[in-house]
Every structure is written in C-alpha cells, then in structure tokens.
Protein backbone atom coordinates (compact mmCIF):
# COMPACT_ATOMS: atom_id res chain seq x y z
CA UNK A 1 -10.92 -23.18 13.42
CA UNK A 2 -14.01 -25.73 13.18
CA UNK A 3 -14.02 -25.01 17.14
CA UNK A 4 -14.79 -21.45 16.91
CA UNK A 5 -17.14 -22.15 14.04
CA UNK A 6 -19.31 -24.00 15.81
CA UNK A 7 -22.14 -22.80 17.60
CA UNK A 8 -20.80 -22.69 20.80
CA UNK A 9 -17.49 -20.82 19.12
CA UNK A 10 -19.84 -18.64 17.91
CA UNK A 11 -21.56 -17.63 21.07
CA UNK A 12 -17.94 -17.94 22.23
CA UNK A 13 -16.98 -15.07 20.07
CA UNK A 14 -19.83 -12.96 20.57
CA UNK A 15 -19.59 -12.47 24.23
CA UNK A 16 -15.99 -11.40 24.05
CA UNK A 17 -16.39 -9.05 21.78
CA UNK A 18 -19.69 -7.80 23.57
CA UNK A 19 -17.30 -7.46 26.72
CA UNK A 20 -14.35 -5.83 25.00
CA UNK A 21 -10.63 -7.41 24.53
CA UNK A 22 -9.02 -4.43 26.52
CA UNK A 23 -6.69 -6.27 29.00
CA UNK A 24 -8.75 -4.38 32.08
CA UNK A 25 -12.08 -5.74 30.38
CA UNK A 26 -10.41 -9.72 29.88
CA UNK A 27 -9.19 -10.24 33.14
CA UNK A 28 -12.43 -10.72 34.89
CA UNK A 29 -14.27 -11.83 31.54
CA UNK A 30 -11.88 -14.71 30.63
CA UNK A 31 -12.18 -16.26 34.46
CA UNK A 32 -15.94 -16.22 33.90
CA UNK A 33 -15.78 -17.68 30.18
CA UNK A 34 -13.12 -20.43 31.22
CA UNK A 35 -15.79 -22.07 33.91
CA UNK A 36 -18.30 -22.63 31.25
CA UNK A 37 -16.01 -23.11 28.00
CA UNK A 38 -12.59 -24.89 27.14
CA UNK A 39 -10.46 -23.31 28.13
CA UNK A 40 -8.14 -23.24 24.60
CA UNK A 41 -11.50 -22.10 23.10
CA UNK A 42 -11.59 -19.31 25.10
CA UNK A 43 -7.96 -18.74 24.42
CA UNK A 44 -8.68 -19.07 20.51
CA UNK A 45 -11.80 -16.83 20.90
CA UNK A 46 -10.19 -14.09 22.59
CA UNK A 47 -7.07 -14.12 19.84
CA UNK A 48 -9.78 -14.21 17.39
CA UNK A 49 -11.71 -11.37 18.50
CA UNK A 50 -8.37 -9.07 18.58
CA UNK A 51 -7.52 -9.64 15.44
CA UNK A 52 -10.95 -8.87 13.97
CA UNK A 53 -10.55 -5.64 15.57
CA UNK A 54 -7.14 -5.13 13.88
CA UNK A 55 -8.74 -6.01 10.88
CA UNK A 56 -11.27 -3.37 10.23
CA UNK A 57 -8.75 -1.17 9.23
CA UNK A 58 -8.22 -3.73 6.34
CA UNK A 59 -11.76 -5.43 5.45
CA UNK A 60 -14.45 -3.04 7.26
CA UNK A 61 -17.67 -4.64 8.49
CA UNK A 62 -17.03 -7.63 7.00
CA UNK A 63 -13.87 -8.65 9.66
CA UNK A 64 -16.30 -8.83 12.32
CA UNK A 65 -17.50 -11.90 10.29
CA UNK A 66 -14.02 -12.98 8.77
CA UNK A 67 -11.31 -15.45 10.13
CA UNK A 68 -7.64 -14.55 10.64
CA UNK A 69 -3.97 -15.42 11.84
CA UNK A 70 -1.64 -12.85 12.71
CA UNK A 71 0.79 -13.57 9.54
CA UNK A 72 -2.42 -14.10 7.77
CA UNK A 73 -3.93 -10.56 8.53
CA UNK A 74 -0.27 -8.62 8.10
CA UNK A 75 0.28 -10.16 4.37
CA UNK A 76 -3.55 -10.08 3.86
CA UNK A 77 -4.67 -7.13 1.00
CA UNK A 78 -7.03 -4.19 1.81
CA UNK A 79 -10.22 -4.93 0.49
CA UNK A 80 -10.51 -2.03 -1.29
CA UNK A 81 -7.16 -2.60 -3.00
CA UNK A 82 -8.24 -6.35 -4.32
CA UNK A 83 -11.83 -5.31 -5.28
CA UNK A 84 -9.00 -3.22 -8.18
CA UNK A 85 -7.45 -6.57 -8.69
CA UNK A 86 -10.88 -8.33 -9.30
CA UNK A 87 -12.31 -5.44 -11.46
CA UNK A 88 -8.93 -5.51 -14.10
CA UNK A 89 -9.22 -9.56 -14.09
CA UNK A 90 -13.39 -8.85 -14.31
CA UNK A 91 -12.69 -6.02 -17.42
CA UNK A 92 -10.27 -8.85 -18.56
CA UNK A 93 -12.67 -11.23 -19.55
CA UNK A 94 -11.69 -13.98 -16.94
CA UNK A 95 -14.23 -16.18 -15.91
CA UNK A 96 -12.60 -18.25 -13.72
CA UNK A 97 -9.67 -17.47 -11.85
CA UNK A 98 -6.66 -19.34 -9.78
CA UNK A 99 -5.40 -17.60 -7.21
CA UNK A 100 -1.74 -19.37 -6.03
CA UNK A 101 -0.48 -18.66 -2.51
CA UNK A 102 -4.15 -17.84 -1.56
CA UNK A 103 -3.35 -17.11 2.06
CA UNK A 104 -6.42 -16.38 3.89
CA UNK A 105 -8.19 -15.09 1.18
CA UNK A 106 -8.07 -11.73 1.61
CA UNK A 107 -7.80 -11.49 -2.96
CA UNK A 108 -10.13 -14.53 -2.99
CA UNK A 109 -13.29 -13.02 -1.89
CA UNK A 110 -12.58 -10.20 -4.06
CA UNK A 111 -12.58 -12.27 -6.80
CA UNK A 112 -15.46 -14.24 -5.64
CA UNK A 113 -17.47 -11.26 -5.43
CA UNK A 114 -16.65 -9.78 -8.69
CA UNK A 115 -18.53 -12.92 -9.72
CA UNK A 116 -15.87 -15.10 -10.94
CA UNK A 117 -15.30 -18.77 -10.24
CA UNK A 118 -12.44 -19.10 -8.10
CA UNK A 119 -9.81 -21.72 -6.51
CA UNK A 120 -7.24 -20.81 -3.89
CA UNK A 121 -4.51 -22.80 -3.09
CA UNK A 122 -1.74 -22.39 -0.38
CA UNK A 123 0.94 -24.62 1.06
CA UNK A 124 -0.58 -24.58 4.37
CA UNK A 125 -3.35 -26.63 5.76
CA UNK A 126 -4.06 -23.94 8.47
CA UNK A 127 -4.37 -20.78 6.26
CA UNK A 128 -6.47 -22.93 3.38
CA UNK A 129 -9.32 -24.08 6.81
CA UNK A 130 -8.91 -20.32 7.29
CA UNK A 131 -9.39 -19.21 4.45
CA UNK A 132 -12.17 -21.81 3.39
CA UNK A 133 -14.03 -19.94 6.88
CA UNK A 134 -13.66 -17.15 5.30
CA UNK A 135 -15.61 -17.74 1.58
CA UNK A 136 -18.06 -19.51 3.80
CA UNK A 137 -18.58 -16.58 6.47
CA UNK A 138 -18.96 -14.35 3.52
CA UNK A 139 -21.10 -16.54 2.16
CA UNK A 140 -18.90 -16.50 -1.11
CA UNK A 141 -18.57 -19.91 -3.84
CA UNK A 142 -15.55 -20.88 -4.50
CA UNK A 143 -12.93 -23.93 -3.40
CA UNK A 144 -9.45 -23.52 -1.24
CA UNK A 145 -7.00 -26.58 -1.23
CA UNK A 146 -3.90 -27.39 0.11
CA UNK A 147 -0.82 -27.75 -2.47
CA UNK A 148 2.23 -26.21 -3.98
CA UNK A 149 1.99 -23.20 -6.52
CA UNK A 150 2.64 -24.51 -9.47
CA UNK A 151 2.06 -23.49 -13.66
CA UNK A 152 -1.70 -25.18 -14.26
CA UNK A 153 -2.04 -24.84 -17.84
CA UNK A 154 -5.73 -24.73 -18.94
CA UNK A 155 -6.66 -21.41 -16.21
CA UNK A 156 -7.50 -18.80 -18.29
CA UNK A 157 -6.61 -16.35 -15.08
CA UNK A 158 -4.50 -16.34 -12.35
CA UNK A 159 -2.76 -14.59 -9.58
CA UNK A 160 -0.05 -15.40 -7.72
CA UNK A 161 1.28 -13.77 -4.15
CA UNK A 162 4.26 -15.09 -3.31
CA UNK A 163 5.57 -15.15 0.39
CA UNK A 164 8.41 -12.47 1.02
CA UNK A 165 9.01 -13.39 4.11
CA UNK A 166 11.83 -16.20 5.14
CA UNK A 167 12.51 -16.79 8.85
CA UNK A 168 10.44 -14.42 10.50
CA UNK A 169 12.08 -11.37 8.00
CA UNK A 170 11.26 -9.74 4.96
CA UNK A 171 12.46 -10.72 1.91
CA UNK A 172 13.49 -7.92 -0.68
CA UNK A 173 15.07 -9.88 -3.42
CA UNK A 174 12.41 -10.91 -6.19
CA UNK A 175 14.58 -13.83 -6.89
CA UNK A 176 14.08 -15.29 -3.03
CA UNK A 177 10.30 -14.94 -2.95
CA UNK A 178 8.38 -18.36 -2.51
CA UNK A 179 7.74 -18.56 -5.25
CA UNK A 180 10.40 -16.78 -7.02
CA UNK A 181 9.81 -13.96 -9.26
CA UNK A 182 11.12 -16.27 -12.37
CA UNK A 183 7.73 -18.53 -11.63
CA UNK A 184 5.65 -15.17 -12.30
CA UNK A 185 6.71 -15.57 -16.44
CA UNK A 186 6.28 -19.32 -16.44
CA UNK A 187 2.75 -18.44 -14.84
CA UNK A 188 1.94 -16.11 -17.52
CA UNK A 189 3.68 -18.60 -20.50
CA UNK A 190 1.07 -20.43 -19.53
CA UNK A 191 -2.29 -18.30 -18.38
CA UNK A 192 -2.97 -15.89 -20.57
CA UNK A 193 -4.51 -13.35 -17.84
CA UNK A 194 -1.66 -13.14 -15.11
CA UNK A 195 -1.24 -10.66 -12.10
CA UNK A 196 1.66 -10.93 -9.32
CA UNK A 197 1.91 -8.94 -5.98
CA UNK A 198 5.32 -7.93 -4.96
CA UNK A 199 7.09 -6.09 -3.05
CA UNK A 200 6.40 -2.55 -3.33
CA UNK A 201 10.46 -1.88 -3.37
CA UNK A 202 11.02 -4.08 -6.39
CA UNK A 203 13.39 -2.92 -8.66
CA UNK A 204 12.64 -1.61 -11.95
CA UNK A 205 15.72 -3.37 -13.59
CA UNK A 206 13.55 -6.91 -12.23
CA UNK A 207 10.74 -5.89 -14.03
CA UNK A 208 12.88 -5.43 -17.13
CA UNK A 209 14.41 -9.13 -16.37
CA UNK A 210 10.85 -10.23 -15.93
CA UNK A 211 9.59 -8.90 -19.00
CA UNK A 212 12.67 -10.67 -21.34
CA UNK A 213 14.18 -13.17 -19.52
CA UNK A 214 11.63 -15.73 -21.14
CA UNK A 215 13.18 -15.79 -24.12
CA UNK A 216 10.19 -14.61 -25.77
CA UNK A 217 9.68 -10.79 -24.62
CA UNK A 218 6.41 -10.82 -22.06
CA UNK A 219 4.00 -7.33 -21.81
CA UNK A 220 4.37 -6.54 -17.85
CA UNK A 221 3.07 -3.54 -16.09
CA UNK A 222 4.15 -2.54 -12.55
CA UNK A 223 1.43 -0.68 -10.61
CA UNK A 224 2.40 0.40 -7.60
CA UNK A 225 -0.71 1.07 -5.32
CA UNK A 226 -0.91 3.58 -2.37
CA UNK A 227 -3.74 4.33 0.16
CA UNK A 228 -4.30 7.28 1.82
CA UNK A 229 -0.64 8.36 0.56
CA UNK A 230 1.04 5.63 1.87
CA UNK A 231 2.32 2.87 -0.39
CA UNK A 232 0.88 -0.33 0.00
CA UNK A 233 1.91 -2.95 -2.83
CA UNK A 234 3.22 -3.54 -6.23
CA UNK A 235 1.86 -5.14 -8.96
CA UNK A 236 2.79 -7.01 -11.91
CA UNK A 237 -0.22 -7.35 -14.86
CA UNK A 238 1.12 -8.96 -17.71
CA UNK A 239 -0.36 -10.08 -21.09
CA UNK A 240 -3.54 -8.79 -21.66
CA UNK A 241 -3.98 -7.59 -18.85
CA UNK A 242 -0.64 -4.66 -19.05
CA UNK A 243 -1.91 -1.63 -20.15
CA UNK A 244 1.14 0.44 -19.62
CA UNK A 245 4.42 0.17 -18.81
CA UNK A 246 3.89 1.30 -15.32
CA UNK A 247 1.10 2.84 -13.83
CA UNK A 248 1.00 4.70 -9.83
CA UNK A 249 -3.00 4.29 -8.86
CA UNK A 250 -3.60 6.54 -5.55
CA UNK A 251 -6.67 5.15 -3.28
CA UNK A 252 -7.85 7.90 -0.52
CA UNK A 253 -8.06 6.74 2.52
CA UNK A 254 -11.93 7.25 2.90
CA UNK A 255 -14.56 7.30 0.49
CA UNK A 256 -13.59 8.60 -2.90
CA UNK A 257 -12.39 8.03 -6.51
CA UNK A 258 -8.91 6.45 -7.45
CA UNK A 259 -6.73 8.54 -9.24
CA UNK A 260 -4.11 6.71 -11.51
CA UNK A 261 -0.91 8.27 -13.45
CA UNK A 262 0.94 6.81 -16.36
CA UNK A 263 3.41 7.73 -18.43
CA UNK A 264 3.25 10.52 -21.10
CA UNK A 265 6.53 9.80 -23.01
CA UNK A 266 7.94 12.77 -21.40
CA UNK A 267 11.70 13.29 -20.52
CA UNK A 268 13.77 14.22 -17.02
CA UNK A 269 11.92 17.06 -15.23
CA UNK A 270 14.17 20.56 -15.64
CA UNK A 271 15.69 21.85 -12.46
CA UNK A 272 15.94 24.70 -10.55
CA UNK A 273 15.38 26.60 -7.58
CA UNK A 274 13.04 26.89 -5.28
CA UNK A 275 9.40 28.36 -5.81
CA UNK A 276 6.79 29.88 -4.35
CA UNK A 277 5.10 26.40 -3.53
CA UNK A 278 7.04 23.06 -2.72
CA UNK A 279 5.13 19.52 -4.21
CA UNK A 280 6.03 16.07 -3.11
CA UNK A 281 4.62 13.68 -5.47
CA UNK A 282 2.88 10.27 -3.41
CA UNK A 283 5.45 7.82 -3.17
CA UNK A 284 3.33 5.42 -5.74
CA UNK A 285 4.39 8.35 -8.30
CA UNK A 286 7.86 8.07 -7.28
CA UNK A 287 8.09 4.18 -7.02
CA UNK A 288 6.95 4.23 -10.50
CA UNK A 289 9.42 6.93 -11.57
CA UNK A 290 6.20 9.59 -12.63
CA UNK A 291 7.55 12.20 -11.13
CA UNK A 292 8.48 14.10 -14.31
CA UNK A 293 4.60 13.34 -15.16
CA UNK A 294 3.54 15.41 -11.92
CA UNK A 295 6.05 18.30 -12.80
CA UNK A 296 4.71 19.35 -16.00
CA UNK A 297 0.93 19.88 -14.66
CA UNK A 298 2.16 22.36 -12.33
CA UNK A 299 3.46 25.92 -13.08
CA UNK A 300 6.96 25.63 -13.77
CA UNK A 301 7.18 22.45 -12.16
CA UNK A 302 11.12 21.80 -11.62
CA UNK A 303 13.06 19.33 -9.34
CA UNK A 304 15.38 20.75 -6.91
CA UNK A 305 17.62 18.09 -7.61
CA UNK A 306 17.98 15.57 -9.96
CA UNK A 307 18.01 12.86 -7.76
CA UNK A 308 15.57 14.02 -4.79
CA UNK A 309 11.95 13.84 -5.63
CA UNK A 310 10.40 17.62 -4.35
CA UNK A 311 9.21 19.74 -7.38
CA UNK A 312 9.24 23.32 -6.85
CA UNK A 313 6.47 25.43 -8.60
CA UNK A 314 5.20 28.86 -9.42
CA UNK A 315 1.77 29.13 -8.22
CA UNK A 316 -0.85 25.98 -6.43
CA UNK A 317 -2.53 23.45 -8.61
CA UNK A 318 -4.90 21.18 -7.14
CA UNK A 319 -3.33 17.82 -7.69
CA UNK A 320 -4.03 14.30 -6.42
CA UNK A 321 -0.24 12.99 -7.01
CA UNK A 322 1.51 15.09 -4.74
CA UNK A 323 0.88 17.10 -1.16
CA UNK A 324 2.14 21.14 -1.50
CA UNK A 325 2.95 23.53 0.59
CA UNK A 326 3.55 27.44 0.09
CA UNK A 327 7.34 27.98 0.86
CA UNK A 328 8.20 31.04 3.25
CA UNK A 329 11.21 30.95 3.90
CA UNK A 330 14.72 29.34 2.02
CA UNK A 331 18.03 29.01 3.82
CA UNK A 332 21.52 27.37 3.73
CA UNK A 333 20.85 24.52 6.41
CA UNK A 334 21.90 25.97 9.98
CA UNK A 335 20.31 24.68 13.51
CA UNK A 336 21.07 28.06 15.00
CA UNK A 337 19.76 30.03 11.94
CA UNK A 338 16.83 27.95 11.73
CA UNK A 339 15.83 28.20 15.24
CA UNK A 340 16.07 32.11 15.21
CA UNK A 341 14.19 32.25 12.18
CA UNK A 342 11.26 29.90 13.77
CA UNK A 343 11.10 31.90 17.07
CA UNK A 344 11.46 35.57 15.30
CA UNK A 345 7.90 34.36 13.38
CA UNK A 346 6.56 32.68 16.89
CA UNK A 347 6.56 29.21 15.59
CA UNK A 348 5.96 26.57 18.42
CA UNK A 349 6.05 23.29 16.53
CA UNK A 350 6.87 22.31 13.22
CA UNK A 351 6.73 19.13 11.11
CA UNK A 352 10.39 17.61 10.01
CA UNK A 353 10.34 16.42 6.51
CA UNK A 354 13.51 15.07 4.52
CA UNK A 355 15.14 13.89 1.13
CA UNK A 356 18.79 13.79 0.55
CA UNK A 357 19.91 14.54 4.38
CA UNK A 358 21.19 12.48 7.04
CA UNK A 359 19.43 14.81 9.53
CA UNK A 360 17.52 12.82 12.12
CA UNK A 361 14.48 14.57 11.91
CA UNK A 362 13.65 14.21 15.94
CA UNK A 363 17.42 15.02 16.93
CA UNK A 364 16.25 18.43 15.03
CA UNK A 365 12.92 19.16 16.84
CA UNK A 366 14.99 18.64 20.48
CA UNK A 367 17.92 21.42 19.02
CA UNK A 368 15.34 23.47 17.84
CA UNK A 369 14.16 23.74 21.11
CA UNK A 370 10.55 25.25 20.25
CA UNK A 371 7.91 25.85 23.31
CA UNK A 372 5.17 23.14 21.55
CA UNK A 373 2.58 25.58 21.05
CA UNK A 374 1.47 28.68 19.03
CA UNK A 375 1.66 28.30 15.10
CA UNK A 376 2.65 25.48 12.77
CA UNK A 377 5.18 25.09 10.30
CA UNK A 378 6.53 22.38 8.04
CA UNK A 379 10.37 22.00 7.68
CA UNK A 380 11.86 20.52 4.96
CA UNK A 381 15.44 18.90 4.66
CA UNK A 382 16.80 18.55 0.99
CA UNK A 383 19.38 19.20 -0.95
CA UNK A 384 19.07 22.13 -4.20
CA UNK A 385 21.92 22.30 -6.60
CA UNK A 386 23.49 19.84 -4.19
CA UNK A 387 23.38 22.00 -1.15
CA UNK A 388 21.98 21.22 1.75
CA UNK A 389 19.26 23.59 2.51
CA UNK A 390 16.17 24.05 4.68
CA UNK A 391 12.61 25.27 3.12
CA UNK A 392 9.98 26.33 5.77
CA UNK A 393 6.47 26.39 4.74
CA UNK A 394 3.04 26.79 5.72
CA UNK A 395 1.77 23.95 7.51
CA UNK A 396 -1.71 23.30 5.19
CA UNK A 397 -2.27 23.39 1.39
CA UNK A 398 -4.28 26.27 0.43
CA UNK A 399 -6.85 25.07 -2.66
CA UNK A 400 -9.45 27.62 -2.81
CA UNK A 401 -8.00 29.67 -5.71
CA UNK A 402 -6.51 26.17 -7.11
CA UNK A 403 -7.84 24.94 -10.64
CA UNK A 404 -7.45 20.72 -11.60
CA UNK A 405 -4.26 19.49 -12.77
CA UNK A 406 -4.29 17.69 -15.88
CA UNK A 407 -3.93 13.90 -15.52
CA UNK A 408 -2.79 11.18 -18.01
CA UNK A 409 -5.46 8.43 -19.46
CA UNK A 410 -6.22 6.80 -16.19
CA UNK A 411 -6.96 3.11 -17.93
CA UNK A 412 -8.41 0.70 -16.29
C-alpha cells in the first residue's frame, strides 16, 4: 500500500489507467511498465486500477482517488447509503463516533465528512493501512487502528459491521457473525447512540431477540435499505437513535430524493382477485413486512395471496414503494394456453416474473417459443386463492393520469 502511495506508485497508477486495464490494452502496456518499474508494483498497480473502476459504481469520482481490496470493495457500503448512516448519527447529536469492524472505510469517510470525529478499528493490519489511505486520499481527519471489536464504554456513538462471511461463504445466521449479533446489545448497553449493519435477510424474530434478550428491553429499529429497487443492507438503530419499529428507505439509483415507509398500525392487507393494475412493492417494503402499508394507498389495494407479496388494484397511483403494471390478460397457468394467447396478440418477447411458483422462469421463455421481436409483455407467475395462475401485462407503467400516493411520516 505505502508502495503505490508513493510518488512513483502514483505515476504508477496514472499511466495504467491512462492506458486502460482491458486485457487487449495490458498486454503490451504491462511489458513496457515492468522495464522501468517493479515488477510487483506494476502487478499491485494494475489490481489497483481495476478495482477503482469497479468501484465507481459504489463511491463515484472519489474511487479514482480511493484504495481497495477485493473483499474490501464487495463488503464496502455505497456512499450514498453511509452519507444516511452519518446524517441519523449527525441528527443524533454524536460528536464523535467509533466505528468497529471499520473495513476499508467505506462508513468512515462518511462519518468523517459529516464532520464528526472518528476512529476505525478492524482486526486486520491490511484493511486498517487501507483504509488509513483512504481518510488520507480523501483528505478526511480521523484515526484507523488495528484491534478486536470490543464494548468501549465512554463513545457516545458507534457502529459496528460485523463480518458475515466465514470461509470464503456467507454467513446468514446473526448469531455466527464476527462479531455476533448478541455483541450489537452489549454495544448499545454501553453507547448510547448505536447502529449495526446486517444482513439484509435477517430475521425479524432476531430483531425481537435483539431487542429483549438484554434483560432490560432495548429500542431497535430495522431499516432495510434498497437502491435503485434492489436491496442492499439492513440496519439496526437502537436507543436514541430508533425511530420506529422498522422502517424500508428506497434510494433511486440516480439523482433524486429517498423515499422511506413505516408503519401505520394497520392490519393484514384484504385479499382478492386480480385488478386492473398489478403492484409489487420494492423488496425493502417487503423485507420490512410494509406491504399492507403500500396496499391501502392504492385503489382497492388487495393481495392475491396471503402469503405472496403482489397487490392487485383498481386504477394507477404513482407510488415510489412498488413497480405496476396494467394487467391484460388472467389465466389458469398453461404453457400451451399461454403461448397461443402471446402469439394471437403478436407478442415477441416478454419479461418472466414470479412469486409462489417453482416455474424456472428461462425454461418458460424456451417453451414459449416466441420469435424475439415485435411487442413486449411482462408475465407474471403467482399463485391467487392458491392457484397457480399467469397475469400478462403491459410491459411499462403508465403515470400520466397518475396522482401521488400517500406516504407515512418519513422520519429521519
């Protein structure tokens, strides 16, 4: 790392990104950087430069500048995502922050640039020089040191990030994470302002283990965070920093405003049959069980099935929690009646979406048999009143006669 830092890293690292890291661009490029560099620099400046161009899609302009590993970058959070985390802990009142199982600091200058005083600390000595480059590329304050996570009374904020992964694999029990999810309440016995990033699959009932198996009952609030509709993390506020009981918080995948959804004390969702128009909340709303929240703003907003998901409606509402389509078509599911009904309307491709059937959604497009071209449509595989059935709608969401759907106090 102090290689590549160097000046001759850095001029290093410029000309291989200048020439590209395409493997038709390297081949002559490395040969020609290897006579006048070492050789492992060139090696390290080259793995370097690909991961900074992996990284944009995380940290923007600023991974041009930034340091990473390849674990480092996967388990790293979007920037836009921890400039959320900073704000709450900012909003909070925490001045100074530690941030356990820093990694390569991916939270860290988020917190750093929401101007509080911050200390990272991870297990190992590589990811704390990387992430130390990293505040220091940034030009950011703050300290990174090697250690254990551990419960540092006296912090008046912390986070924690505990490594799912054991052995190359994911981890998906809360009780195996490193550390476990039991160290999250000891963390917040003992900081008053305490956030934890999980798993986005972690169970509800851990939560409710989280929140009283202290002995004295803790506030937690699960947020589960998605961008551009696809879910991205959990996380656990507790103290004063839970504002709800669980909150779904939808980031576009551009520019744009958040849009967040918590609970309104309502009850199940009714169900019924289909509609005119077909919603499928973002999978933040249904990882944090809102979907009953999503079908009262729409017009007769009922589930198909109590256990799948899709909310039929009357008529389109203009909603961030959930994607629609207009429904066309409803029928018992058949390959050979769905394939005459697709060519008898000239439709030449379709998109294969499912809840509640083992359909494999590509073993359908091949029986379907459909020329490719000509008109869209989007096919969707559930089950209503437990039947399995087959709803083909228009491929795009009409919202020019749509009016707002009514949202619950976003908080902070």
């Amino acid at each position: 790392m102090e290689a590549l830092r160097s000046a001759a890293g850095q001029r290093l690292l410029a000309e291989v990104a200048a020439h590209g890291t395409g493997d038709d661009a390297l081949v002559g490029t490395v040969a020609a950087l290897r006579s006048r560099y070492d050789p492992e620099l060139v090696a390290a400046a080259v793995t370097q430069v690909r991961l900074r161009d992996r990284a944009r899609a995380k940290f923007g302009a600023d991974a041009d500048r930034m340091y990473f590993t390849a674990d480092g970058l996967e388990q790293a959070t979007r920037a836009e995502v921890a400039a959320r985390h900073a704000a709450r802990y900012a909003a909070g009142g925490a001045g100074r922050l530690l941030d356990l199982c820093c990694g390569i600091g991916g939270d860290l200058v988020a917190f750093a640039r929401a101007g509080l005083a911050v200390t990272g600390v991870d297990r190992d000595p590589a990811t704390v020089a990387v992430a130390r480059a990293n505040l220091a590329a940034l030009g950011l304050p703050g300290t990174v040191r090697v250690g254990e996570a551990a419960v540092e009374p006296g912090w008046p904020a912390a986070w924690v990030d505990p490594s799912r992964r054991a052995g190359g694999r994911r981890v998906f029990d809360p009780r195996a994470y490193s550390p476990p999810l039991s160290f999250v309440g000891e963390l917040a016995a003992a900081v008053p302002l305490t956030g934890a990033k999980v798993a986005p699959g972690i169970p509800h009932e851990a939560v409710r283990r989280l929140a009283s198996g202290a002995g004295v009952p803790l506030e937690v609030e699960a947020e589960w965070v998605s961008v551009g509709g696809a879910v991205k993390e959990a996380v656990l506020w507790l103290g004063p920093l839970a504002t709800a009981a669980r909150r779904a918080t939808l980031l576009p995948a551009g520019s744009g405003p958040a849009a967040t959804l918590v609970p309104a004390g309502l009850g199940p969702p009714p169900v019924g049959p289909p509609g005119e128009w077909l919603y499928e909340p973002d999978g933040a709303v249904i990882r944090a069980g809102l979907v009953a929240e999503v079908a009262a703003a729409l017009p007769g907003g009922r589930l198909l099935d109590p256990t799948i998901a899709y909310v039929a409606a009357d008529g389109p509402v203009a909603t961030p929690y959930a994607r629609g389509w207009r429904v066309t078509d409803v029928l018992a599911f058949s390959v050979a009646r769905l394939r005459a009904l697709l060519r008898a309307r000239g439709i030449g491709r379709v998109t294969v979406k499912k809840r509640g059937s083992a359909v494999d959604p590509e073993t359908l497009r091949r029986q379907l048999r459909l020329p490719g071209t000509g008109p869209a449509a989007v096919v969707v595989l559930t089950r209503v009143a437990g039947a399995q059935t087959v709803l083909v709608c228009e491929p795009e969401v009409s919202r020019a006669a749509a009016a707002p759907s009514p949202a619950t106090p976003p908080g902070r």
